[in-house]
Protein backbone atom coordinates (compact mmCIF):
# COMPACT_ATOMS: atom_id res chain seq x y z
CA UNK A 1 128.17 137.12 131.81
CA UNK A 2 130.75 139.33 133.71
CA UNK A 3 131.58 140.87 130.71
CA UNK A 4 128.41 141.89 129.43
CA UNK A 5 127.53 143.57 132.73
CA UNK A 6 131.12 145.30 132.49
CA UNK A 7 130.51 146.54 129.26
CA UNK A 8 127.06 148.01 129.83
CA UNK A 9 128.45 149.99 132.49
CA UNK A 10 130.51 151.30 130.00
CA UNK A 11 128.20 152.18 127.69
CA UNK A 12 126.47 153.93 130.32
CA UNK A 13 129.37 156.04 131.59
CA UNK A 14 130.10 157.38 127.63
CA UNK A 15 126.18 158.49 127.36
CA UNK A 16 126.21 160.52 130.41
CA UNK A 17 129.09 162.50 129.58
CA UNK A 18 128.57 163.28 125.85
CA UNK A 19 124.95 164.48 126.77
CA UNK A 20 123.10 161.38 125.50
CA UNK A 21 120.38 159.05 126.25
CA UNK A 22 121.40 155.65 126.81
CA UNK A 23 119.27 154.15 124.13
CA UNK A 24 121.77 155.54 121.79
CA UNK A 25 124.15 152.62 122.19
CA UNK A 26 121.50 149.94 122.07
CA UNK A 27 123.60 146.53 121.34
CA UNK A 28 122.27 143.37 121.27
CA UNK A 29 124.55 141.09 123.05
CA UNK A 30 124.03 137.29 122.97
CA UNK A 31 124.29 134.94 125.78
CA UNK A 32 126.49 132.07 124.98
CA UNK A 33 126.02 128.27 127.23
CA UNK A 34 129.53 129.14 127.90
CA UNK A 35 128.06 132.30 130.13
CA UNK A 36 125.71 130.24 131.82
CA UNK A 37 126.87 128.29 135.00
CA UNK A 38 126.09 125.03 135.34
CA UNK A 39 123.29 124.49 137.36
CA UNK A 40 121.90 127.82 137.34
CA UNK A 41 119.01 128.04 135.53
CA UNK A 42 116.46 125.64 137.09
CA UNK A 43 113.00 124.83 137.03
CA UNK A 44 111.49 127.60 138.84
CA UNK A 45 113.62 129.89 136.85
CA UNK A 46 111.48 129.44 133.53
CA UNK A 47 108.02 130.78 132.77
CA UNK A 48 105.11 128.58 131.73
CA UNK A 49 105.03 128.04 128.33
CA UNK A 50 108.25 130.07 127.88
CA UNK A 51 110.04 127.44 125.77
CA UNK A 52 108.31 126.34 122.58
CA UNK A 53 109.23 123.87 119.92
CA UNK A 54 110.11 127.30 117.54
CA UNK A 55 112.65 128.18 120.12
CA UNK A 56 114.65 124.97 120.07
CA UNK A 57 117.34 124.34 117.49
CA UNK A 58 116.77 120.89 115.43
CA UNK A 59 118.82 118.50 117.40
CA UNK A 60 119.84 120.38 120.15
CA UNK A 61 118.16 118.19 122.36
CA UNK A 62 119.31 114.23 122.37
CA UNK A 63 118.30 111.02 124.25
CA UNK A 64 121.41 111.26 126.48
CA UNK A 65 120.06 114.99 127.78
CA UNK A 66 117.13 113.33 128.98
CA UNK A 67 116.16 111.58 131.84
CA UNK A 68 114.14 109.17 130.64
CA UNK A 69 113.99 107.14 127.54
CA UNK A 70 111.48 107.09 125.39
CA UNK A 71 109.21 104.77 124.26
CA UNK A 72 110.47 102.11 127.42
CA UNK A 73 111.10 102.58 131.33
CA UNK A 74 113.10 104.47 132.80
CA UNK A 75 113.08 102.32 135.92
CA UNK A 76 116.05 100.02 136.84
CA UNK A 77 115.13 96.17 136.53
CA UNK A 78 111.76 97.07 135.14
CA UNK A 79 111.02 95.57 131.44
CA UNK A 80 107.65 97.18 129.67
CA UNK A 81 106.29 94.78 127.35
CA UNK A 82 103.51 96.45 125.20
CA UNK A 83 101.92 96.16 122.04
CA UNK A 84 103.89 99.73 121.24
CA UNK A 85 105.75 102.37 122.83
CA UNK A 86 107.05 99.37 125.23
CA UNK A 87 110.74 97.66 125.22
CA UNK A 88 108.98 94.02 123.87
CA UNK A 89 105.76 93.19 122.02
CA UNK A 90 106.25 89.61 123.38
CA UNK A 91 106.18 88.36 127.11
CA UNK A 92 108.93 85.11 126.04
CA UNK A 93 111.08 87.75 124.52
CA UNK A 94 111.24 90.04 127.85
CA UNK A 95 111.92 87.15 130.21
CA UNK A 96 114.55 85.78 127.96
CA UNK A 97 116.01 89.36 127.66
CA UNK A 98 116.99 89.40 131.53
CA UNK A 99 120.18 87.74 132.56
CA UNK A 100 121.17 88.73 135.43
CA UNK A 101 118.36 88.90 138.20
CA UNK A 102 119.14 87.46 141.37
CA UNK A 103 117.78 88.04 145.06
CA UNK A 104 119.78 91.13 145.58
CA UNK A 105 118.58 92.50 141.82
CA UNK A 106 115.02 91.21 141.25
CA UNK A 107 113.63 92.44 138.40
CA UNK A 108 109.21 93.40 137.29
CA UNK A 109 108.20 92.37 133.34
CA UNK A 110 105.39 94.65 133.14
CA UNK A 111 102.96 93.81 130.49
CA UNK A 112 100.27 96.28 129.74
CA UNK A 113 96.91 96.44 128.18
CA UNK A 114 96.52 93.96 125.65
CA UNK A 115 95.94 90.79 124.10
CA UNK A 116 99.30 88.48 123.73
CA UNK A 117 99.00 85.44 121.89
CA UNK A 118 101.62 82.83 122.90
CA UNK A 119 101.08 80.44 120.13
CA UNK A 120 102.08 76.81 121.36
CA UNK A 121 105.32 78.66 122.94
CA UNK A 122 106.24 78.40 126.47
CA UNK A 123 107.22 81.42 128.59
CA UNK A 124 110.24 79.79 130.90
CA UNK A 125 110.37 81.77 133.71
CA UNK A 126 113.41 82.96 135.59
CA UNK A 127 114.56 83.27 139.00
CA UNK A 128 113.64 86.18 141.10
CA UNK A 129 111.66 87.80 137.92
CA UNK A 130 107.99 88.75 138.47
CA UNK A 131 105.40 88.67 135.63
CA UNK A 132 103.11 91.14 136.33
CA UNK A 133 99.99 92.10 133.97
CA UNK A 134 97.53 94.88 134.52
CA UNK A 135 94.44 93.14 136.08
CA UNK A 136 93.31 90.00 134.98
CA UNK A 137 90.26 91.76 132.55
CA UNK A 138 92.80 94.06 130.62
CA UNK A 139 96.16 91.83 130.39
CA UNK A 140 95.03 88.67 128.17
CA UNK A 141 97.79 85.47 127.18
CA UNK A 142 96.18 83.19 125.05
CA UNK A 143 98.11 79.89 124.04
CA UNK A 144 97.72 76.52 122.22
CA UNK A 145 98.27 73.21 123.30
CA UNK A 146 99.78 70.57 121.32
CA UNK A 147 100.57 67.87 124.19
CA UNK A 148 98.91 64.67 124.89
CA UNK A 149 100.35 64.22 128.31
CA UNK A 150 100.04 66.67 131.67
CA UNK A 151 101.70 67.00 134.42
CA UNK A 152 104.18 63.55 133.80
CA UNK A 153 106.82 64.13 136.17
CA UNK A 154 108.29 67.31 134.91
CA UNK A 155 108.75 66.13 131.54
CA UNK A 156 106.24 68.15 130.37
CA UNK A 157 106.34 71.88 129.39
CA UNK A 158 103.09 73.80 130.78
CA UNK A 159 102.08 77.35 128.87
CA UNK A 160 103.86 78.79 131.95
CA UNK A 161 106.72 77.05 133.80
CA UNK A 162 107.70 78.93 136.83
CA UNK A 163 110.85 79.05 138.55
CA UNK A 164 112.70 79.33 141.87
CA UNK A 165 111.32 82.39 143.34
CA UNK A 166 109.32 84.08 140.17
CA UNK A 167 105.41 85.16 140.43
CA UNK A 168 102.96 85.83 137.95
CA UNK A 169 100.33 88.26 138.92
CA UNK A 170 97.23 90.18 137.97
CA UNK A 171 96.60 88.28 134.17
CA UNK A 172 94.91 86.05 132.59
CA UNK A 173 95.74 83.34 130.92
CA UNK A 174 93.49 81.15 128.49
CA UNK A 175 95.20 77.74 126.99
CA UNK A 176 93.23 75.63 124.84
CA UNK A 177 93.72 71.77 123.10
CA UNK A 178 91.91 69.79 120.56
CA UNK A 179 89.91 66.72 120.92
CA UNK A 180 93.42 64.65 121.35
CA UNK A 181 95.38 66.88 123.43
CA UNK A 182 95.69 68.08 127.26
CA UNK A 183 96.69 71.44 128.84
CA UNK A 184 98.55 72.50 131.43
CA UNK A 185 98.42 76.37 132.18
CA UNK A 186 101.47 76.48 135.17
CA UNK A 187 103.92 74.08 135.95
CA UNK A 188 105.29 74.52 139.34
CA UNK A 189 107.83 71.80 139.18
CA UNK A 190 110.35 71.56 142.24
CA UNK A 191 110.52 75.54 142.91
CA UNK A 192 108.75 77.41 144.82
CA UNK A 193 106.49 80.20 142.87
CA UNK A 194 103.57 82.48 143.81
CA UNK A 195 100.44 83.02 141.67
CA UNK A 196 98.56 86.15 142.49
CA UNK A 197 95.22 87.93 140.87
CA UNK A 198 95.40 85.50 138.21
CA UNK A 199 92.95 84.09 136.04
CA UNK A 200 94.00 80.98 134.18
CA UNK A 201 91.14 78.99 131.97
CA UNK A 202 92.58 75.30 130.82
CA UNK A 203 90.46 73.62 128.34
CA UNK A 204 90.96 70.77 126.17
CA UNK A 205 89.65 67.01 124.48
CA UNK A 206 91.36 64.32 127.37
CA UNK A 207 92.65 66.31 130.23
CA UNK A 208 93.48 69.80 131.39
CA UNK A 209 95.14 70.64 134.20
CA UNK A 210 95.34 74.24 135.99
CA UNK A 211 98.41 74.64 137.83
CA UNK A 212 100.69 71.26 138.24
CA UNK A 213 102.62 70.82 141.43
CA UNK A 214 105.13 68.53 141.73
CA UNK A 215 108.54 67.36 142.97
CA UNK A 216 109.74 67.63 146.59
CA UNK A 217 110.87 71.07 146.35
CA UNK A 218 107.42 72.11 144.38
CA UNK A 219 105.92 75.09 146.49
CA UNK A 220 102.68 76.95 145.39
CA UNK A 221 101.42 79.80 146.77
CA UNK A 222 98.10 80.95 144.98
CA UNK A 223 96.22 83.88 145.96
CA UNK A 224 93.17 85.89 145.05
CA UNK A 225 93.09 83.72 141.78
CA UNK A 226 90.14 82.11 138.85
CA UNK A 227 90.92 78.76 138.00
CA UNK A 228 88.79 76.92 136.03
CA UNK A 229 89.63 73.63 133.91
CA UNK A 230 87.33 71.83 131.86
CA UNK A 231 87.94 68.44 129.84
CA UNK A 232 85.49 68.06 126.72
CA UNK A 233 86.23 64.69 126.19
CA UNK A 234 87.82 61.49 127.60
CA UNK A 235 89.79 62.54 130.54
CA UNK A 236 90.91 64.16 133.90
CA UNK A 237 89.61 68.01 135.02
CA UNK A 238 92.19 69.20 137.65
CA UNK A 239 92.48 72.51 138.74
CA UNK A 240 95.22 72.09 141.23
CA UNK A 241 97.19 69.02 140.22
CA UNK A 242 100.30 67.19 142.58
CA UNK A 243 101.71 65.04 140.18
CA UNK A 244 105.02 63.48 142.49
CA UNK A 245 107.20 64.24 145.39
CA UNK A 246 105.74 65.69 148.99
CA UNK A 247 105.21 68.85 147.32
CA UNK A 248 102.95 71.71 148.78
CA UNK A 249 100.17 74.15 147.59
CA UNK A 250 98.86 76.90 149.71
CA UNK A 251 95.29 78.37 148.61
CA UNK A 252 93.75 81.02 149.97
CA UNK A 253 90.74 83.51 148.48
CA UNK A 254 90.68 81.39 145.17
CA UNK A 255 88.22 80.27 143.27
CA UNK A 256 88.64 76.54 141.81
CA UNK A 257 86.49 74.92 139.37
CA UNK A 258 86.34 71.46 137.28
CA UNK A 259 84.13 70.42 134.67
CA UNK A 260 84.84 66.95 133.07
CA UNK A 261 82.05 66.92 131.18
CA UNK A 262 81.78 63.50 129.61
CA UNK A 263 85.26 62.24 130.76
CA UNK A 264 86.22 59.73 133.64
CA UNK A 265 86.38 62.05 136.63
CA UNK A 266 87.76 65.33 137.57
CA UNK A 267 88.81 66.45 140.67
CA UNK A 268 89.31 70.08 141.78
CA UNK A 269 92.25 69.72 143.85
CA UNK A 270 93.87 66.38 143.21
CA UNK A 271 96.64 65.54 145.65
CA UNK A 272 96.93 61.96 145.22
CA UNK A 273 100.55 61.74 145.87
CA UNK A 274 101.77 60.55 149.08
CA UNK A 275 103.11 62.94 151.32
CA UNK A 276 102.07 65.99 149.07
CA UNK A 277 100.29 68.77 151.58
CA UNK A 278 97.12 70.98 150.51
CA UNK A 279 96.36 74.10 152.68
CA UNK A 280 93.51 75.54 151.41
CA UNK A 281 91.68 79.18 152.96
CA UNK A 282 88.61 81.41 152.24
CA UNK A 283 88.13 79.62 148.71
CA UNK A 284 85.59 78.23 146.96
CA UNK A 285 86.45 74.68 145.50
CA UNK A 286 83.39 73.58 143.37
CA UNK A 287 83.51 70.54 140.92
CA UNK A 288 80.62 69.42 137.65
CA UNK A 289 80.82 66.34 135.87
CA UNK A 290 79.55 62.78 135.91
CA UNK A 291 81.90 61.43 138.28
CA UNK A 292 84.20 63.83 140.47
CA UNK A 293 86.29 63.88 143.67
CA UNK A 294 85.95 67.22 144.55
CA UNK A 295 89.02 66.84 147.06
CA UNK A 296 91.19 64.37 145.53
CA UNK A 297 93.83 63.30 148.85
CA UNK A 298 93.88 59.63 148.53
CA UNK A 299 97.47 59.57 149.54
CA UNK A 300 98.27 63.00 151.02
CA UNK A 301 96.87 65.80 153.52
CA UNK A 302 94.88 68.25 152.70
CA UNK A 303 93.64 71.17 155.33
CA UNK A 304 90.38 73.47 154.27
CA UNK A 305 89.36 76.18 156.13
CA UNK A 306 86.55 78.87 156.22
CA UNK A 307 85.69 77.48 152.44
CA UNK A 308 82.95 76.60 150.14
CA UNK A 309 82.71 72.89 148.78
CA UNK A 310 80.32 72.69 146.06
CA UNK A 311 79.22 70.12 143.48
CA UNK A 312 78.60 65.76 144.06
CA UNK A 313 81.15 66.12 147.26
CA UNK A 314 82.90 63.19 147.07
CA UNK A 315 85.82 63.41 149.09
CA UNK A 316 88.86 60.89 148.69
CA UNK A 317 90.61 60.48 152.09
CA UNK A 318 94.28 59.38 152.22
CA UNK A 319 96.54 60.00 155.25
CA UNK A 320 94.82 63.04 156.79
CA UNK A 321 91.76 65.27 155.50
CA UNK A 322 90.33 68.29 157.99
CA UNK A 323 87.65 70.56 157.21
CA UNK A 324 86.62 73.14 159.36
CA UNK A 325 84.38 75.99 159.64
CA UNK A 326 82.94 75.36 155.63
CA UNK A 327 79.97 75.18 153.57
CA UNK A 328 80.14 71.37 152.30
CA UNK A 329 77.24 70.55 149.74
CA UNK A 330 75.45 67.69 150.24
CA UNK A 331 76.66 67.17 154.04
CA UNK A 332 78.63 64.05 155.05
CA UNK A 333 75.35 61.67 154.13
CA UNK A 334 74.19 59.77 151.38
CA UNK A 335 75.56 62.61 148.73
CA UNK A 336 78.70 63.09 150.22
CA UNK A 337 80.56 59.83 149.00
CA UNK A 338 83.98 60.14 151.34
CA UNK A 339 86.81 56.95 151.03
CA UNK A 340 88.39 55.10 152.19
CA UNK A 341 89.33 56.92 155.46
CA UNK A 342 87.38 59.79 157.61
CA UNK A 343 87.95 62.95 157.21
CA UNK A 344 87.95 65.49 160.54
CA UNK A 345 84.92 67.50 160.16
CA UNK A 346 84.87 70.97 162.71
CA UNK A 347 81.72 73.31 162.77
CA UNK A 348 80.92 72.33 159.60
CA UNK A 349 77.09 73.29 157.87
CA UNK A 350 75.22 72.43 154.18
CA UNK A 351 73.90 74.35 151.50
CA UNK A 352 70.95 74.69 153.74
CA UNK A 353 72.98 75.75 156.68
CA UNK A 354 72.04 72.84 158.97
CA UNK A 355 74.89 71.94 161.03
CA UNK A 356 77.44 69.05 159.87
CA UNK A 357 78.20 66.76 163.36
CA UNK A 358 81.98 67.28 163.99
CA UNK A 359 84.13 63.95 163.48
């Protein structure tokens, strides 16, 4: 650049004392990268629309002069799993792809818009790895079922296992069986996992379970979440299943339906298991069917609070039930079957809002 300037002056000097104009010795001089500091020309520096695709050379520009890459994230720890333009078509494939996430390196699988169809696959979560969707109505995992068993202490595979640390959030996911098969949509089997904005619809011919808790170390937190699991044939409707250990489940502004339509019973939230612990918040637990325990805690503890009980409220008491401040259909009378201990009612009311006496 220095010497262009230099020689313009030149030029300059030679016109003025031969008598002639400047314009005389016109040169074109080009301006090499090598006269360009780096850093110099920035942003600011260039007019809108100044630089067109006719101005730039065929492969002048490459991937590593960008900073981004195309067609995937540009984020650390973030994997984009789309049905194109992403860095996975497949939600199994972009967990698998991450081996090295750990508390001090978490890492998001974003799945956009779409429908994702698992097949009877299971997506094996991984440690400190969030699955995250974008709202329940536009990210869609659909799956098969091919089991005949649920929830059997951890020897079964659900569409979803989680693992220590990992969340799934703002999906839905939609698992169907035949006439001779059960369903289990999450298995939260001695981790602890959180479930948020999800939607999760288990159906199937002799049981279906929504989320399955179990083990000592089993720890669900579920949040702001659908579930609904129906059984079409000869079996169990659980939404919230403990299957062993003194696991724990934490509900809160959730929605939790079961419909065992012809089968034996279903029971919303069955926590059978002794020791296992059921907190459950600002939800609405509501149960259909010919015979159902709408609480299921024969042999554990289960807490609702500021809650909706709907449906034949049968309530199975084991070492400690308490329900305060809730709607509970049918009262504590004649419609409200409740054994073989007493629950703790506090400020409790009906579906007609007369007041439930406190026990």
């Amino acid at each position: 650049m220095k010497s262009i300037m230099k020689n313009s002056l030149w030029l300059f000097l030679v016109a003025a004392l031969i008598g002639m104009p400047a314009s005389a010795f016109a040169v074109t001089f080009l301006i090499g990268s090598e006269d360009i500091r780096v850093g110099a020309v920035q942003t600011d520096h260039i007019a809108p629309y100044a630089i067109t695709n006719d101005k730039i050379a065929a492969g002048t520009i490459t991937q590593d002069k960008l900073a981004f890459t195309p067609g995937g994230s540009h984020y650390a720890n973030v994997v984009i799993v789309a049905k194109s333009g992403g860095d996975f078509t497949d939600p199994i494939a972009a967990v698998n792809s991450i081996t090295d996430a750990s508390a001090a390196k978490p890492y998001l699988v974003k799945v956009m818009p779409g429908v994702y169809d698992l097949g009877t696959s299971t997506l094996q979560m991984k440690a400190y790895v969030t699955l995250e969707g974008n709202g329940a109505e536009n990210t869609i995992i659909n799956a098969t079922s091919a089991e005949t068993e649920s929830c059997n202490q951890g020897t079964v595979n659900g569409t979803i296992n989680m693992a220590d640390n990992s969340a799934v959030k703002n999906l839905t996911v939609n698992v169907t069986g035949g006439p001779g098969n059960r369903v289990m949509v999450f298995n939260v089997w001695n981790v602890k996992a959180s479930i948020d904005g999800v939607k999760m619809i288990a159906m199937a011919g002799i049981g279906s379970d929504g989320v399955c808790v179990g083990g000592n170390a089993g720890n669900l937190e579920l949040s702001n979440s659908i579930v609904e699991s129906t059984t079409t044939g000869e079996g169990q409707a659980n939404a919230v299943y403990a299957d062993s250990g003194s696991s724990k489940a934490t509900i809160v502004r959730s929605r939790l339906f079961a419909n065992s339509i012809v089968g034996s019973w279903g029971d919303v939230v069955n926590y059978e298991q002794t020791n296992a612990t059921a907190v459950i918040s600002d939800s609405i637990v509501e149960g259909v069917g010919p015979v159902n325990n709408i609480l299921n805690g024969c042999s554990g503890n289960m807490t609702v609070t500021n809650s909706k009980i709907l449906g034949s409220c049968n309530l199975c008491v084991g070492l400690s039930m308490k329900i305060a401040n809730s709607l509970i259909e049918g009262g504590n009378g004649s419609a409200c079957r409740i054994e073989p201990n007493t629950p703790k009612f506090i400020n409790n009311y009906d579906e007609n809002f007369d007041p439930i006496p406190n026990q």
